[in-house]
N, C-alpha and C. Protein backbone atom coordinates (compact mmCIF):
# COMPACT_ATOMS: atom_id res chain seq x y z
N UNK A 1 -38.78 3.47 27.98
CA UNK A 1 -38.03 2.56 27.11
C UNK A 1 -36.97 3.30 26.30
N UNK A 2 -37.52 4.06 26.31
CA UNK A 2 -36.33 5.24 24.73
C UNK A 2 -34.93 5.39 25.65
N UNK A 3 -35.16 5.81 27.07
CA UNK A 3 -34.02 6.39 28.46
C UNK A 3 -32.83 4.81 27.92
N UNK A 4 -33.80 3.83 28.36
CA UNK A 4 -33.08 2.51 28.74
C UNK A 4 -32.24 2.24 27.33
N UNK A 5 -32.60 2.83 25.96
CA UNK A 5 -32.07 1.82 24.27
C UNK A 5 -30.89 3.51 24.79
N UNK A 6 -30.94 4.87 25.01
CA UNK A 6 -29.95 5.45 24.73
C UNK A 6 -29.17 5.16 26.15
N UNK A 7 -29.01 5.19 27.27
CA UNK A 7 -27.92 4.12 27.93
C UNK A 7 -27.30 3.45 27.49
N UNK A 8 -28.04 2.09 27.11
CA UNK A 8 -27.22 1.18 26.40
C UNK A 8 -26.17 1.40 25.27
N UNK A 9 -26.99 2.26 24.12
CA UNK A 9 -26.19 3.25 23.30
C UNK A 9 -24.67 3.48 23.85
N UNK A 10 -24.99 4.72 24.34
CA UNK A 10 -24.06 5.07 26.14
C UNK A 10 -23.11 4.09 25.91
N UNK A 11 -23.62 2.83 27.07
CA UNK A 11 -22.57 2.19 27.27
C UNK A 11 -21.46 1.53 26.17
N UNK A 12 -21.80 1.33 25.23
CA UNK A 12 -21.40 0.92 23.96
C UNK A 12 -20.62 1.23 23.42
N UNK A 13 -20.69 3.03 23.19
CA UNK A 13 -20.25 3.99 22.85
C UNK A 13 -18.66 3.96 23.74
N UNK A 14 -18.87 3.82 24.83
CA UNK A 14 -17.77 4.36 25.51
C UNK A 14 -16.94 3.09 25.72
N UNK A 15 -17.41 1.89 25.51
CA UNK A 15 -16.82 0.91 25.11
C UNK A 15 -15.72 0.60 24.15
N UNK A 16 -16.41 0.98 23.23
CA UNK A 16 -15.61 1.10 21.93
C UNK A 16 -14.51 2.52 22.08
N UNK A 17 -14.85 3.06 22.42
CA UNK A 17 -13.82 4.01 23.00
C UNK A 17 -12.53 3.74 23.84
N UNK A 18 -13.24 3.16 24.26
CA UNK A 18 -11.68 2.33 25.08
C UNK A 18 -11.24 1.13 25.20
N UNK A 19 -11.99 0.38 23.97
CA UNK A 19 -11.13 -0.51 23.19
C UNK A 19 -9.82 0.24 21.82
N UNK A 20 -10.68 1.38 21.24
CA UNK A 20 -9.75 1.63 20.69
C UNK A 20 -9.01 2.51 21.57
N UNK A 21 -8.93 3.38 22.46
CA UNK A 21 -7.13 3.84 22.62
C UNK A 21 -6.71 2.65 23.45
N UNK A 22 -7.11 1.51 24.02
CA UNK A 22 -6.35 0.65 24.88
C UNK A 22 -5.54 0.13 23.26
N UNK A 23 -5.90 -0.15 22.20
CA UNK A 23 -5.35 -0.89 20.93
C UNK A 23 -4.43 0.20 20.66
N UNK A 24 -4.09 1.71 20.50
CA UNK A 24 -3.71 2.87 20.41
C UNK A 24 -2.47 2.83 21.42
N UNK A 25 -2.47 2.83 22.58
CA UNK A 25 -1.90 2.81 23.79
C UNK A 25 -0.76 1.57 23.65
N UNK A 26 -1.31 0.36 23.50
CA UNK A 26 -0.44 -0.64 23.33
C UNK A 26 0.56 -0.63 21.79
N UNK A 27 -0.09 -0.06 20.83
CA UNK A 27 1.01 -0.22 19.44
C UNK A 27 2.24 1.48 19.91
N UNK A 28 1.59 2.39 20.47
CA UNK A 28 2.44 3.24 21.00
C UNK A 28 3.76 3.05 21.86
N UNK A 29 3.01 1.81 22.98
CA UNK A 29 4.04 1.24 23.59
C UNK A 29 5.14 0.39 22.93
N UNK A 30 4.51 -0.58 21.59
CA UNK A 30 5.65 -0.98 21.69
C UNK A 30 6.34 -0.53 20.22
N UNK A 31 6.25 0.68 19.84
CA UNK A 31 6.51 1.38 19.06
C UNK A 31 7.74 2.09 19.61
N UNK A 32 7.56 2.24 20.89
CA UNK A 32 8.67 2.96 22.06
C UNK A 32 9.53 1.93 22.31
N UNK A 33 8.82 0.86 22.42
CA UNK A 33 9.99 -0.44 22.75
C UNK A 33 10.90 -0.47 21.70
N UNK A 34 10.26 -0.51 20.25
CA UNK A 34 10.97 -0.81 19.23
C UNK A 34 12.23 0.08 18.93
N UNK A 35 11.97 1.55 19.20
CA UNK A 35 12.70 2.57 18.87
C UNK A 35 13.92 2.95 19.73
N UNK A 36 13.60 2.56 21.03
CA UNK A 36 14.34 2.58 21.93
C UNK A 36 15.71 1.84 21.76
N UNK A 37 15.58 0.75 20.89
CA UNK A 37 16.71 0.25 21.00
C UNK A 37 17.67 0.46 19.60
N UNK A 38 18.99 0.09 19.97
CA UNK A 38 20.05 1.19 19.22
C UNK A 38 20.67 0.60 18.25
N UNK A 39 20.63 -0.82 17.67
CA UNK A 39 21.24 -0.71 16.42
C UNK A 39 19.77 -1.54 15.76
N UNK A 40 19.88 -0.97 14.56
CA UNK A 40 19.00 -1.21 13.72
C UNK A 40 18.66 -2.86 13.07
N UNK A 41 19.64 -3.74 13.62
CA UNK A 41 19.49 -5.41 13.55
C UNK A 41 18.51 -5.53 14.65
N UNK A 42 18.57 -5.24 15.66
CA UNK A 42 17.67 -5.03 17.08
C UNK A 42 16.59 -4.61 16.98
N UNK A 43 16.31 -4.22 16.70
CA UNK A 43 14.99 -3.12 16.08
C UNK A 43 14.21 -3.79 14.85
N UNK A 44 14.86 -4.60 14.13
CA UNK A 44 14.26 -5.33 13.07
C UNK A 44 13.94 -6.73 13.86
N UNK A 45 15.12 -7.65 14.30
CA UNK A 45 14.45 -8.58 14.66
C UNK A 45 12.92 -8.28 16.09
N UNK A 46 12.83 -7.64 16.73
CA UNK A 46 11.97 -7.34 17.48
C UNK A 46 10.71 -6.71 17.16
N UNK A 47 10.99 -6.08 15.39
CA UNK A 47 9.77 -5.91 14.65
C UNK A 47 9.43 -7.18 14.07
N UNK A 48 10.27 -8.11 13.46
CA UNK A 48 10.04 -9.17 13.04
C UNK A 48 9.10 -10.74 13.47
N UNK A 49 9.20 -10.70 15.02
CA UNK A 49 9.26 -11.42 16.13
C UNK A 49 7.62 -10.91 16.26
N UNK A 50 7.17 -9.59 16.42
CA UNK A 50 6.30 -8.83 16.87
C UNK A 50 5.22 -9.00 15.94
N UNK A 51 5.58 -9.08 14.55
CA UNK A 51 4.72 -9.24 13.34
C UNK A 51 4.27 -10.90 13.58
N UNK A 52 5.85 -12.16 13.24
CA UNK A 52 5.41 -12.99 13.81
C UNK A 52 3.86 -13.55 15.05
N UNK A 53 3.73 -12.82 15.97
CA UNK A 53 3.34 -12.89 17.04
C UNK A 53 2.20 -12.57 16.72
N UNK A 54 1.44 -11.59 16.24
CA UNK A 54 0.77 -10.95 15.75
C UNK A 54 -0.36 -12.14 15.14
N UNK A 55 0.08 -12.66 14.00
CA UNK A 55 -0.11 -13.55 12.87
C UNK A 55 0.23 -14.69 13.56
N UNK A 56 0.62 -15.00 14.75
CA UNK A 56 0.53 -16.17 15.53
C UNK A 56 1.43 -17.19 14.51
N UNK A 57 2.04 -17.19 13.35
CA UNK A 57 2.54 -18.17 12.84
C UNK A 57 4.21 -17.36 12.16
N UNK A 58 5.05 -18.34 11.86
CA UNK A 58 6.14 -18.26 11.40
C UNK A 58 6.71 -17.18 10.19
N UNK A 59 5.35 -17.62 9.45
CA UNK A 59 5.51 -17.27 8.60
C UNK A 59 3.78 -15.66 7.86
N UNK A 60 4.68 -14.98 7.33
CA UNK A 60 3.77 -13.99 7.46
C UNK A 60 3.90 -12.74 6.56
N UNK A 61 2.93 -12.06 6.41
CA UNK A 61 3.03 -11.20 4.91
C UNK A 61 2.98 -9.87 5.63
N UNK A 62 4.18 -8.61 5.66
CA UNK A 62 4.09 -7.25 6.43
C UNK A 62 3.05 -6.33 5.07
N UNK A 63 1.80 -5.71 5.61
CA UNK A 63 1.27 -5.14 4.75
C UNK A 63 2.11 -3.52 4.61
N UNK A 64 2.83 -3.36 4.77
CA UNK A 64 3.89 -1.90 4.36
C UNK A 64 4.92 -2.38 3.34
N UNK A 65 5.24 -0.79 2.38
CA UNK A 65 6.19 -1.05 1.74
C UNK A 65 7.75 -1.37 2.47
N UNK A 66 9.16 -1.70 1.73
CA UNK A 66 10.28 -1.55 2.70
C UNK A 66 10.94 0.16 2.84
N UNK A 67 10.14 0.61 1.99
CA UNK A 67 10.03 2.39 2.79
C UNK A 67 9.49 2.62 4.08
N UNK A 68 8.61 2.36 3.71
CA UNK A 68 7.32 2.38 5.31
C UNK A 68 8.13 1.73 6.47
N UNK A 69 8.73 0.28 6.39
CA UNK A 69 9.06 -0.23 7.19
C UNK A 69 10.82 0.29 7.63
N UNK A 70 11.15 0.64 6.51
CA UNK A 70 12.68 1.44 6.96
C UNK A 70 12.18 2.53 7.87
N UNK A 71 11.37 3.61 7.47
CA UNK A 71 10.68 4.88 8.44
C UNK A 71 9.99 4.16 9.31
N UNK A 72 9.17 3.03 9.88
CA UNK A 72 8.91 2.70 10.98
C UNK A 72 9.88 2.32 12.11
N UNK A 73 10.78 1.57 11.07
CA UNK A 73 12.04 1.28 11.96
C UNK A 73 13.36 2.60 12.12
N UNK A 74 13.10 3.68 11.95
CA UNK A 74 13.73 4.89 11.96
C UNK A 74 15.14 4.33 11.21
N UNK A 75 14.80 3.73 10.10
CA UNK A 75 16.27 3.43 9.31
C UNK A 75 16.59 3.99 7.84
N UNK A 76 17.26 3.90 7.51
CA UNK A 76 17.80 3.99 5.56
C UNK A 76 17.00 3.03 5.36
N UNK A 77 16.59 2.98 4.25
CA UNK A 77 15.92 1.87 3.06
C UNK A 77 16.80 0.86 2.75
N UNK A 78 18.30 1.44 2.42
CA UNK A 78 19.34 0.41 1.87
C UNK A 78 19.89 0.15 3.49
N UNK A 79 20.08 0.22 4.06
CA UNK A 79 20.83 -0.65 5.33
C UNK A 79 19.94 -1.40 5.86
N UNK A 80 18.25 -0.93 6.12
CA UNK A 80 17.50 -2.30 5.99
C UNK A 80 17.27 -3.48 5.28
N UNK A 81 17.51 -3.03 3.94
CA UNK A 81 17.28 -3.79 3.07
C UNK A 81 18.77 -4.75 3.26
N UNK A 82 20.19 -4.08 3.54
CA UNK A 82 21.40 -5.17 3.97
C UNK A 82 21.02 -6.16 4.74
N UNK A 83 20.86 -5.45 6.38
CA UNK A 83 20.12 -5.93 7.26
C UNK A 83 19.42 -7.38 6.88
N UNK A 84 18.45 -7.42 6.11
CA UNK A 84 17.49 -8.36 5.64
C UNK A 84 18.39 -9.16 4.98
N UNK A 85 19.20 -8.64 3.97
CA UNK A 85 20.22 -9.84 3.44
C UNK A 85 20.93 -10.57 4.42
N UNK A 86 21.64 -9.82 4.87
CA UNK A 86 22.34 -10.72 5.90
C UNK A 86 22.03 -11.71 6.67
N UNK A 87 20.51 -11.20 7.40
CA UNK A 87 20.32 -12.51 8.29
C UNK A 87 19.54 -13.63 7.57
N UNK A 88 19.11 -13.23 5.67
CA UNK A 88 18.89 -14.29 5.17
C UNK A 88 20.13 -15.12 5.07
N UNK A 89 21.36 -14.53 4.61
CA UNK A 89 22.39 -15.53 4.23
C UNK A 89 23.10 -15.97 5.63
N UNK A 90 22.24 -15.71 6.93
CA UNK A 90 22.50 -15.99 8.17
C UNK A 90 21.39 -17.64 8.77
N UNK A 91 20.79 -17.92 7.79
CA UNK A 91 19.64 -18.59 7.37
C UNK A 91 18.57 -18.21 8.93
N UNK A 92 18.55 -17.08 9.09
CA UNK A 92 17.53 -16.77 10.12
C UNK A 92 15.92 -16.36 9.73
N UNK A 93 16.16 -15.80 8.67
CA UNK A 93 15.14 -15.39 7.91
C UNK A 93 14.98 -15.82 6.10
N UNK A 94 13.85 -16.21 5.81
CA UNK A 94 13.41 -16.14 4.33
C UNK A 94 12.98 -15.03 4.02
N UNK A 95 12.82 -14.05 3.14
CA UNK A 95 11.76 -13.47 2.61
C UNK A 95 11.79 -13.14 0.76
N UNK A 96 10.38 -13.29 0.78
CA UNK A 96 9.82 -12.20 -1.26
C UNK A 96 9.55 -11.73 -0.68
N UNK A 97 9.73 -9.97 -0.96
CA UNK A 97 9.40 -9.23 -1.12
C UNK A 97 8.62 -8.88 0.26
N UNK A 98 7.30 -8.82 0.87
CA UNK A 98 6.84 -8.61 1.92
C UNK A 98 6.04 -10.13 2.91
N UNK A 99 6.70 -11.31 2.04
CA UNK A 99 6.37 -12.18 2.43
C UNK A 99 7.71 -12.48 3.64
N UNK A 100 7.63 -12.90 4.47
CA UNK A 100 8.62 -13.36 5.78
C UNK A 100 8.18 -14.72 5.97
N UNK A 101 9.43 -14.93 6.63
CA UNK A 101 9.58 -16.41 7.24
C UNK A 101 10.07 -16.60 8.05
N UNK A 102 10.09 -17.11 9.67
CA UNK A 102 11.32 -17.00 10.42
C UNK A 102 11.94 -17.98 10.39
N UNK A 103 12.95 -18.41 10.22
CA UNK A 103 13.59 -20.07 10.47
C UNK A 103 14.14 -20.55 11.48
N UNK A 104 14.60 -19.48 12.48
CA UNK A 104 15.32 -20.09 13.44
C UNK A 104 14.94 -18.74 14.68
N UNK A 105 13.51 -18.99 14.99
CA UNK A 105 13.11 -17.78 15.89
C UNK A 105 13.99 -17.51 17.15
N UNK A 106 14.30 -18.73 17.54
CA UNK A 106 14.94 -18.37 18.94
C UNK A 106 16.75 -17.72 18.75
N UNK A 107 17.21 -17.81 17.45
CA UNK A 107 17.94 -17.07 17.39
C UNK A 107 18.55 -15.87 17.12
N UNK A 108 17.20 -15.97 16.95
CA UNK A 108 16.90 -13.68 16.92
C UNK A 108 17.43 -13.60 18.43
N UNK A 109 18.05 -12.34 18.88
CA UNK A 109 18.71 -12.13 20.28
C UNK A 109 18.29 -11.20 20.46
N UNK A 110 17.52 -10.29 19.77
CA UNK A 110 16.89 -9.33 20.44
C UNK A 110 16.00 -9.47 21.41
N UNK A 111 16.35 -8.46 22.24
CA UNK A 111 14.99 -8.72 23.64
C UNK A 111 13.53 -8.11 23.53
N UNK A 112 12.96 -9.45 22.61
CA UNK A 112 11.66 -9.28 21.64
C UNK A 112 10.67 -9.53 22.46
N UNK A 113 9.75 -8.90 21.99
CA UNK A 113 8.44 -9.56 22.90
C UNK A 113 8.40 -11.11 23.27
């Protein structure tokens, strides 16, 4: 009986193992997706879209500061932070602070998830 509970163990073990790098593997990938592309409006709406997606709804709270998220998005702080103005006064986006909104998803043009 003891053989058969550490197997199972075993199997479990290695389970969870490759649930997490398959979860590892996939934010890598589209971490590469994200970066890959070359102007920094592109790169936001496709982080934006991605968070969206994530949270399955429109609207949605990014748990990073807009430091974190300027260095995730390999950008300045202040040209993201333009960025964000603009496509609010573009009425594409709402946001406070780390709260988001999308308003008009399909007119993000980035080639988003």
């Amino acid at each position: 009986m003891p053989r058969a509970h550490c197997v199972s163990c075993a199997r479990a073990w290695w389970r969870t193992c490759f649930l997490v790098m398959t979860e590892k593997n996939r934010k890598m990938e589209e971490h590469l997706r994200l970066v890959s592309l070359k102007s920094l409006r592109s790169r936001l709406e496709l982080f934006l879209k991605a968070q969206s997606l994530r949270f399955n709804f429109s609207m949605f709270t990014v748990p990073i500061s807009r430091q974190e998220m300027a260095e995730h998005l390999h950008a300045d702080r202040a040209a993201l932070s333009r960025k964000l103005s603009r496509m609010k006064a573009e009425s594409l986006i709402d946001y406070h602070r780390n709260s988001f909104r999308l308003l008009r998803i399909n007119a993000l043009e980035s080639a988003a998830v």
